[in-house]
C-alpha atoms as a PDB file:
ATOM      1  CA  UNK A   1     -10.455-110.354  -2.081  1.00  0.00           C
ATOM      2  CA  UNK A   2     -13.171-110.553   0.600  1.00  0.00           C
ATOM      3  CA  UNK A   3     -16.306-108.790   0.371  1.00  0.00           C
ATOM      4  CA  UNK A   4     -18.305-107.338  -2.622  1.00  0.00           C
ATOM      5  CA  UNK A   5     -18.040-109.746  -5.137  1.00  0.00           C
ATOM      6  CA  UNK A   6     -15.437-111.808  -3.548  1.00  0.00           C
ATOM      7  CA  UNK A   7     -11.626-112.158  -4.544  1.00  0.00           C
ATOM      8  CA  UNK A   8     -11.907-111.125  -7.645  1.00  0.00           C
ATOM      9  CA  UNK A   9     -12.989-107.467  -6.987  1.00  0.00           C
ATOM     10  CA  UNK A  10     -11.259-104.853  -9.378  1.00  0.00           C
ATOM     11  CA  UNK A  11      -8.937-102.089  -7.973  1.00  0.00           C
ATOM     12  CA  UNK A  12      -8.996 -99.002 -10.008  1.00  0.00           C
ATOM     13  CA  UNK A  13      -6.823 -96.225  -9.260  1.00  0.00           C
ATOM     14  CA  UNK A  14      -8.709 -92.736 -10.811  1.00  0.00           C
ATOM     15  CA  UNK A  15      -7.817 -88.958 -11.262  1.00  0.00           C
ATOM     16  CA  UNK A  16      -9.559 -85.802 -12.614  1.00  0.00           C
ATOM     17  CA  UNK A  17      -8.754 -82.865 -14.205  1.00  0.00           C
ATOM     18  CA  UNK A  18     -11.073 -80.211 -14.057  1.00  0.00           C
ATOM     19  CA  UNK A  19     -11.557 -76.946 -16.737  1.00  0.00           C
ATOM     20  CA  UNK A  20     -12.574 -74.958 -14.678  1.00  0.00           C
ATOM     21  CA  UNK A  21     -13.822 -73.766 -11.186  1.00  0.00           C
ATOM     22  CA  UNK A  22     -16.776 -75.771 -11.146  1.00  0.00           C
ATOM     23  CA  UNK A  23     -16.531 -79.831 -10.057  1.00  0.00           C
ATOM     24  CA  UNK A  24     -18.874 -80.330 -13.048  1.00  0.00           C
ATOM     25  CA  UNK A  25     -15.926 -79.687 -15.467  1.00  0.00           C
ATOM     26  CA  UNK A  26     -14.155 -82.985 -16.085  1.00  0.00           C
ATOM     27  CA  UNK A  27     -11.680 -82.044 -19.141  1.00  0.00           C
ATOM     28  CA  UNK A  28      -9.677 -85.649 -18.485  1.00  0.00           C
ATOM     29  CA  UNK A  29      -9.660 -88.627 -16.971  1.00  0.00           C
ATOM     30  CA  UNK A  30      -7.348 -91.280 -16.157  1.00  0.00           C
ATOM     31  CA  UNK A  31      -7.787 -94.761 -14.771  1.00  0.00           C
ATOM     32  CA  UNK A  32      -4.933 -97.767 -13.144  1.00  0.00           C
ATOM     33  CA  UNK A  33      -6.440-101.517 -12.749  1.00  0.00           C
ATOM     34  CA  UNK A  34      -4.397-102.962 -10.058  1.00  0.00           C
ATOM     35  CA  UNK A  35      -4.057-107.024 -10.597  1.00  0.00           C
ATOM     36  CA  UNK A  36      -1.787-109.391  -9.324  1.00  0.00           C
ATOM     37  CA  UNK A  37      -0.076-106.745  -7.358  1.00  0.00           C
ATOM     38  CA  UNK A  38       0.774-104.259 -10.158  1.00  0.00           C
ATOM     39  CA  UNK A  39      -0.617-101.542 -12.089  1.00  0.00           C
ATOM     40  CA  UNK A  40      -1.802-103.820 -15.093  1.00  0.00           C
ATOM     41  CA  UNK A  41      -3.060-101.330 -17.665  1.00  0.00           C
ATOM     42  CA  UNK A  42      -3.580 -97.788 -17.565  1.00  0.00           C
ATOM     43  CA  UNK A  43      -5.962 -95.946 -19.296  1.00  0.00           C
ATOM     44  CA  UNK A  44      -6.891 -92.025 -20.446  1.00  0.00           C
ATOM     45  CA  UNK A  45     -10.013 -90.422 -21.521  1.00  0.00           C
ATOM     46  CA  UNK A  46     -10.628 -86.790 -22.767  1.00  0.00           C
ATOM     47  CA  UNK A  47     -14.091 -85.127 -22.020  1.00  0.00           C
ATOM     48  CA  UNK A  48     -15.638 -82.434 -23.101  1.00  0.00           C
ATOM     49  CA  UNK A  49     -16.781 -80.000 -20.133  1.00  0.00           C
ATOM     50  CA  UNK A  50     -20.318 -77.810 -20.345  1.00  0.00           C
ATOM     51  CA  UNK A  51     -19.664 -75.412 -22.942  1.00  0.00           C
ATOM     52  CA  UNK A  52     -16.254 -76.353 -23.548  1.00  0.00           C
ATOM     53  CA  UNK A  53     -15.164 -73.587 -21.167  1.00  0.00           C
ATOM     54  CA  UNK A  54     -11.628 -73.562 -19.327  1.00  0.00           C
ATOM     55  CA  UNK A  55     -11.129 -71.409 -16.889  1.00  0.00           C
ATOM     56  CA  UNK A  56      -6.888 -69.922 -17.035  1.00  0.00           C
ATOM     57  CA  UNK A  57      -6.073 -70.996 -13.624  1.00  0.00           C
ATOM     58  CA  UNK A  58      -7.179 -74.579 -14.657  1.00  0.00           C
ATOM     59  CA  UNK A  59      -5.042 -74.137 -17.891  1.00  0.00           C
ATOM     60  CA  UNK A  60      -1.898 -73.246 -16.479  1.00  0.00           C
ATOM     61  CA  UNK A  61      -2.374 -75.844 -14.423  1.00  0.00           C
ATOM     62  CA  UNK A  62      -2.497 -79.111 -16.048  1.00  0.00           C
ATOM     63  CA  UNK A  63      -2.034 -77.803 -19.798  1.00  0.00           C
ATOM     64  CA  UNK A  64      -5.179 -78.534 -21.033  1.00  0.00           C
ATOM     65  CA  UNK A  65      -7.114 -76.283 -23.173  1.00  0.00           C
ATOM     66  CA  UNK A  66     -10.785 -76.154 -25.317  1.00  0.00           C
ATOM     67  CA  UNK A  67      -8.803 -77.609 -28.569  1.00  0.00           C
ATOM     68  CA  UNK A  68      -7.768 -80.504 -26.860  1.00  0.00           C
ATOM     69  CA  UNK A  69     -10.900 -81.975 -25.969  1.00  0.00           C
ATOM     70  CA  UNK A  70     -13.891 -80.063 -28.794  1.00  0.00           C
ATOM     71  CA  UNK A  71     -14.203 -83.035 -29.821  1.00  0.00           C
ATOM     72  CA  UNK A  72     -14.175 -85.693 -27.067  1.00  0.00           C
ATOM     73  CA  UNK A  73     -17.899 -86.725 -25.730  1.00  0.00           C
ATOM     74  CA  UNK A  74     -19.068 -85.253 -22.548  1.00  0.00           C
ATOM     75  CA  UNK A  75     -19.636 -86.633 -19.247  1.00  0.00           C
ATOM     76  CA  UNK A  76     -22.366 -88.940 -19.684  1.00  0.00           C
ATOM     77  CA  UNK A  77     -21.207 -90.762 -23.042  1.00  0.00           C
ATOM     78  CA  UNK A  78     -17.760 -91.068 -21.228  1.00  0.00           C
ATOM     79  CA  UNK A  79     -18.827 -92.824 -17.597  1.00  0.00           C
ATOM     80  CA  UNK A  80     -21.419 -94.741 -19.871  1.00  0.00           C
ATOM     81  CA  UNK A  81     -18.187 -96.816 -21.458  1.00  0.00           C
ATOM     82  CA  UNK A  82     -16.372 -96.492 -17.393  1.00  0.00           C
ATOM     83  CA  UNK A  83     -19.674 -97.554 -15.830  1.00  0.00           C
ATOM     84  CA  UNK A  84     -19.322-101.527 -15.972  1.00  0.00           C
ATOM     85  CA  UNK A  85     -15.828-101.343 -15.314  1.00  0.00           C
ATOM     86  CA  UNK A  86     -16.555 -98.735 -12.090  1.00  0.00           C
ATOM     87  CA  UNK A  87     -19.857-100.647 -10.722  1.00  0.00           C
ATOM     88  CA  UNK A  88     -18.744-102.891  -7.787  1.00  0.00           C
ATOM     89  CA  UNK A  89     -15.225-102.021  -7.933  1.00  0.00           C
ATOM     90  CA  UNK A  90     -12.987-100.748  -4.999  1.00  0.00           C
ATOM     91  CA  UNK A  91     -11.428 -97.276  -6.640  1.00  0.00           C
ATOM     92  CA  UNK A  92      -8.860 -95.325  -5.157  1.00  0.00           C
ATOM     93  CA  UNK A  93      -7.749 -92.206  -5.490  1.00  0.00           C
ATOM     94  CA  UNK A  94      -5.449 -89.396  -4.412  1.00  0.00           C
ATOM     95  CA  UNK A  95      -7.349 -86.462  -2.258  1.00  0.00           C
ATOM     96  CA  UNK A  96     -10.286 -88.673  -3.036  1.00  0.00           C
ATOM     97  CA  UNK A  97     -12.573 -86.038  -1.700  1.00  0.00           C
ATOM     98  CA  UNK A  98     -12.138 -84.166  -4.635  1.00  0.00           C
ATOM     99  CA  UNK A  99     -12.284 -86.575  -7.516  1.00  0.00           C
ATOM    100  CA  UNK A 100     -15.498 -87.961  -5.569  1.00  0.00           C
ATOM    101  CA  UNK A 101     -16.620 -84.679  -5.840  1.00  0.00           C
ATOM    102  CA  UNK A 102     -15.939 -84.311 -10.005  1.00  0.00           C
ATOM    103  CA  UNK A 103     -18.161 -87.789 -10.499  1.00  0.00           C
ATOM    104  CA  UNK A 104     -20.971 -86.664  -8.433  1.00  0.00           C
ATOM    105  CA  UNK A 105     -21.124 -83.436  -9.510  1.00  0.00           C
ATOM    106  CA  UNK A 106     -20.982 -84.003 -13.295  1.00  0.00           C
ATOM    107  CA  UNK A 107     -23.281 -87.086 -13.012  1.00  0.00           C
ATOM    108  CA  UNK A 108     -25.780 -83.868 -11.242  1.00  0.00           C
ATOM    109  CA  UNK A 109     -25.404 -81.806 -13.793  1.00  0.00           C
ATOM    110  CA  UNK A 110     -26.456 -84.101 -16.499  1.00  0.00           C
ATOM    111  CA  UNK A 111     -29.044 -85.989 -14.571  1.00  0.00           C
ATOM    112  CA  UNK A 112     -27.360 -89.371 -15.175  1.00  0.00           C
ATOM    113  CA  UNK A 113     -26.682 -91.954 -11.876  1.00  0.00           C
ATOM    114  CA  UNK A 114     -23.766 -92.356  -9.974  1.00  0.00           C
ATOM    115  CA  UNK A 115     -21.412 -95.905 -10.531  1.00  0.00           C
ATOM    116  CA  UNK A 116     -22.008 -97.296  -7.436  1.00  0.00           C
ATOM    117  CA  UNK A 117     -18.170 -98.467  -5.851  1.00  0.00           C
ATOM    118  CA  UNK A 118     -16.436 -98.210  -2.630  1.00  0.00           C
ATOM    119  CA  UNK A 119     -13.329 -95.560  -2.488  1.00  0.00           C
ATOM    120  CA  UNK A 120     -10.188 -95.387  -0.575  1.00  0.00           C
ATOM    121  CA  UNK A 121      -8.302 -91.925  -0.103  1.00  0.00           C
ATOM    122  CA  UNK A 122      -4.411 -92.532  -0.774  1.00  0.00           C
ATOM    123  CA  UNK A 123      -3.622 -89.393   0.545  1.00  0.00           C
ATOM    124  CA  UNK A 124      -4.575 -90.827   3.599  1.00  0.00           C
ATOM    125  CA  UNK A 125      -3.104 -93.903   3.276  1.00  0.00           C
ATOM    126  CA  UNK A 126       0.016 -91.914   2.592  1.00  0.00           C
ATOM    127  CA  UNK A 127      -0.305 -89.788   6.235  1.00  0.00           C
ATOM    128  CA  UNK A 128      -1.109 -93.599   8.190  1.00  0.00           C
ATOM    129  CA  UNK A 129       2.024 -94.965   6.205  1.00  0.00           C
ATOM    130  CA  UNK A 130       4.419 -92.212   5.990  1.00  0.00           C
ATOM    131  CA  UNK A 131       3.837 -89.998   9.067  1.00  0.00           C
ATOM    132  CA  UNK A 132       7.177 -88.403   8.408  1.00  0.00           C
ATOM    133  CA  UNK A 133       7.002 -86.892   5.180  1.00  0.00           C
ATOM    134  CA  UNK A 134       6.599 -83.273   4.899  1.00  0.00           C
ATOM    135  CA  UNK A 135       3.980 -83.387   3.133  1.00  0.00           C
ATOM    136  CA  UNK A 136       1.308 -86.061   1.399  1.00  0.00           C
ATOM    137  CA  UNK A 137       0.901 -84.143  -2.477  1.00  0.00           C
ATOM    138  CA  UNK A 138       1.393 -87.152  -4.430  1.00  0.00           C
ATOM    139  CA  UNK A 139       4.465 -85.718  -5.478  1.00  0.00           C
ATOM    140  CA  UNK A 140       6.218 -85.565  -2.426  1.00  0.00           C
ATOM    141  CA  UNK A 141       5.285 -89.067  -1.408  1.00  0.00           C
ATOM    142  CA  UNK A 142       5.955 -90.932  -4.829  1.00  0.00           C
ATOM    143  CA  UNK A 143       9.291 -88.864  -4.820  1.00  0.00           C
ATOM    144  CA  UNK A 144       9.912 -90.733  -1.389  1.00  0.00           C
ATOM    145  CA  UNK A 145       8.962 -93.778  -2.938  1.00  0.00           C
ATOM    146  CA  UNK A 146      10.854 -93.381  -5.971  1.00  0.00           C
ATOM    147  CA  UNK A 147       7.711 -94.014  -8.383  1.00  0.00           C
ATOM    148  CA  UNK A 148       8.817 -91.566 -11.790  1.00  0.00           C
ATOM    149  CA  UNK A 149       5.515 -90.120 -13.693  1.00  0.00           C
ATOM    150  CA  UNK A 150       3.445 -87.106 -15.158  1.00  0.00           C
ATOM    151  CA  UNK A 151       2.519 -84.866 -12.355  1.00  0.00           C
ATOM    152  CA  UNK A 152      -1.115 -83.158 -13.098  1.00  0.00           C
ATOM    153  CA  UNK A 153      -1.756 -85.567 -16.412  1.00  0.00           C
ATOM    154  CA  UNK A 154      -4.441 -87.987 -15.203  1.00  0.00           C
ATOM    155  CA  UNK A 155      -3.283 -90.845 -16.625  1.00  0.00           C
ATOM    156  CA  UNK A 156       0.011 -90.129 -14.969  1.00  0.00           C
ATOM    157  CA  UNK A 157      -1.603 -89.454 -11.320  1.00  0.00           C
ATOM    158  CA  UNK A 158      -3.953 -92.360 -11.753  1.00  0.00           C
ATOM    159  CA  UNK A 159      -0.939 -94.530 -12.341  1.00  0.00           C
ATOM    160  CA  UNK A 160       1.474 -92.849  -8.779  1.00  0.00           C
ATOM    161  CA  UNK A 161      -1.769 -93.320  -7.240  1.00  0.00           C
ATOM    162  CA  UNK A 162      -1.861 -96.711  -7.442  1.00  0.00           C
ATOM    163  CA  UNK A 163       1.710 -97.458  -6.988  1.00  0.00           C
ATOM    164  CA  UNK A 164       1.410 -95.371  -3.778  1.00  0.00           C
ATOM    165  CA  UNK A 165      -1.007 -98.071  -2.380  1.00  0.00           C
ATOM    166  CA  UNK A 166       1.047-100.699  -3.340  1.00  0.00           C
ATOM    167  CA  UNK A 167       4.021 -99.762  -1.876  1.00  0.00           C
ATOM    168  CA  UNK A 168       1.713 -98.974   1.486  1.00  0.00           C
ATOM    169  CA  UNK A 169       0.210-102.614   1.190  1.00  0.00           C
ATOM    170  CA  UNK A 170       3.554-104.396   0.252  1.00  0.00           C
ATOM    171  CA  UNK A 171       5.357-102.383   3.333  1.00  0.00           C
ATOM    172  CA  UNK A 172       2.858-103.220   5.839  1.00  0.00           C
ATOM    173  CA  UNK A 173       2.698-107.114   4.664  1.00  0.00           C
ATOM    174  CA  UNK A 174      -0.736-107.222   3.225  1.00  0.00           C
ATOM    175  CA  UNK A 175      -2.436-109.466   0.814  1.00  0.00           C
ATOM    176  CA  UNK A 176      -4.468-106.804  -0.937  1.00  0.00           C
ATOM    177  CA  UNK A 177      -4.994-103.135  -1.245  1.00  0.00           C
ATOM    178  CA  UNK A 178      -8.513-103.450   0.479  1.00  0.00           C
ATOM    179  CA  UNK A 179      -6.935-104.908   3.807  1.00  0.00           C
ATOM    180  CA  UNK A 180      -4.929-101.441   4.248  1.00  0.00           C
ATOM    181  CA  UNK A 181      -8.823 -99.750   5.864  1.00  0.00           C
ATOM    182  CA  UNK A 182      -8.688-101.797   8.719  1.00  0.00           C
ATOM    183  CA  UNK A 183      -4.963-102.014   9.188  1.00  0.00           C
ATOM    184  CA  UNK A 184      -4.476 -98.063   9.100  1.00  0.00           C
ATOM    185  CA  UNK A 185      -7.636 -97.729  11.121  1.00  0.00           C
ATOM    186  CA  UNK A 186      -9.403 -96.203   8.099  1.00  0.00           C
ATOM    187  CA  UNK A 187     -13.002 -96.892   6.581  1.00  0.00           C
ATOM    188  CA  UNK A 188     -13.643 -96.869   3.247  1.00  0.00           C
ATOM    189  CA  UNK A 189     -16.094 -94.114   1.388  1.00  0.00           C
ATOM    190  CA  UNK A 190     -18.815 -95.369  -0.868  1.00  0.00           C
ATOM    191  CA  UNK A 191     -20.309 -93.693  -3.841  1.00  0.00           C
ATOM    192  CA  UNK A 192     -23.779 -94.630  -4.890  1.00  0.00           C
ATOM    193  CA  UNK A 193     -27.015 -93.155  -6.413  1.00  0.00           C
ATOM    194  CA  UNK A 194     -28.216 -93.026  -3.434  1.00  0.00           C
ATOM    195  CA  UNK A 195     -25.304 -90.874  -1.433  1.00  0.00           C
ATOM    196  CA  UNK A 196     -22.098 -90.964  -0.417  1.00  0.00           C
ATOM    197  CA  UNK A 197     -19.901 -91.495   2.346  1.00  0.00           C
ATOM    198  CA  UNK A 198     -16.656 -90.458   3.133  1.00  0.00           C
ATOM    199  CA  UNK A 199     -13.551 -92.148   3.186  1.00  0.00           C
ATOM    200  CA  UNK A 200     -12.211 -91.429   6.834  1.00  0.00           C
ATOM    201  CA  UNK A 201      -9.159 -91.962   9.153  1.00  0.00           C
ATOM    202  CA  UNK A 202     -11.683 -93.321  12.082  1.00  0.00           C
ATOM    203  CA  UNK A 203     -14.159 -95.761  11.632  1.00  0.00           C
ATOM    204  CA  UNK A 204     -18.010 -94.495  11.966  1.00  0.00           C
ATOM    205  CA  UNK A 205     -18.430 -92.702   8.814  1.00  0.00           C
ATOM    206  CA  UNK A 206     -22.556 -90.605   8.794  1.00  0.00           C
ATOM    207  CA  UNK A 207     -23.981 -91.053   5.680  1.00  0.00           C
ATOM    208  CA  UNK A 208     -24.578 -87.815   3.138  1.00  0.00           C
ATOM    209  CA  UNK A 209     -26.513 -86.555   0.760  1.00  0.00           C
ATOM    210  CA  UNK A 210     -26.548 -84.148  -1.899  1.00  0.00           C
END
């Protein structure tokens, strides 16, 4: 694959869930590689928000709850075994404006630096690819695409995720995930210590801060 790093550039598909109202309260995460054209591995990682607190909204939710994760390490011990794996890569992710949001606000909250990596936002991918569809929840579109998994368990979303920009780069003819930007008339977002930008549907993207 072109660019960073050349061809070999990992794809990681990624998904939060969060304990409570506040982006800073990662309870789970859960990762895809893409290689070769397929979701190779998948992976999942409990963390331990601030103060272990979970707010019932989040609960009911996704089904996670302070027991499951008093043990698990926080933020900064978790992204610290992610970090070489998440430096350099291309990571994608569903509503990506919101699991952006979970890394940058956690790595605030504990003072530690962002994993610098560009981002793509499957959801849209998903509205450039499937105009049609009622709607673009990850549910609705992987039901389209008939891709079975967990709905709300972040290994589960990590993995539709993924197959959801497969399916968009296999029906459009591509040879890689990271050509779908410039077909779809997207830009990728990038994540860095320094900033971020957003993923967006139109090219031009202002840098931001904070």
């Amino acid at each position: 694959m072109a660019g960073h790093g050349g061809r070999q550039m990992k794809v990681i598909a990624l998904d939060f869930e969060t304990a409570n109202e506040q982006r800073s309260s990662p309870c789970s995460i859960g990762l895809a590689w893409i290689e070769d054209g397929q979701v190779a591995r998948v992976e999942h990682h409990w963390i331990r928000p601030p103060g272990n607190r979970f707010a019932r909204f989040n609960i009911a939710f996704h089904g996670i709850g302070p027991q499951d994760v008093e043990d698990a390490d926080e933020w900064p011990d978790v992204l610290a075994r992610l970090r070489p794996e998440l430096e350099g890569a291309l990571v994608l992710a569903h509503n990506a404006s919101f699991d952006i949001s979970v890394i940058r606000r956690s790595c605030e909250h504990y003072d530690v630096p962002a994993p610098g990596f560009d981002y793509l936002c499957t959801v849209q991918v998903a509205r450039g690819v499937w105009p049609d569809l009622p709607s673009h929840k990850l549910n609705v579109v992987c039901g389209h695409l008939g891709v079975d998994f967990k709905h709300h368990d972040a290994a589960g979303d990590a993995y539709a995720c993924g197959q959801v920009a497969l399916a968009a780069m296999s029906l459009n003819s591509l040879g890689h995930v990271r050509d779908l930007p410039s077909h779809l008339g997207m830009s990728l977002g990038r994540l860095d210590h320094d900033g971020y930008t957003p993923s967006r549907a139109a090219a031009g993207p202002r840098r931001r801060y904070g």
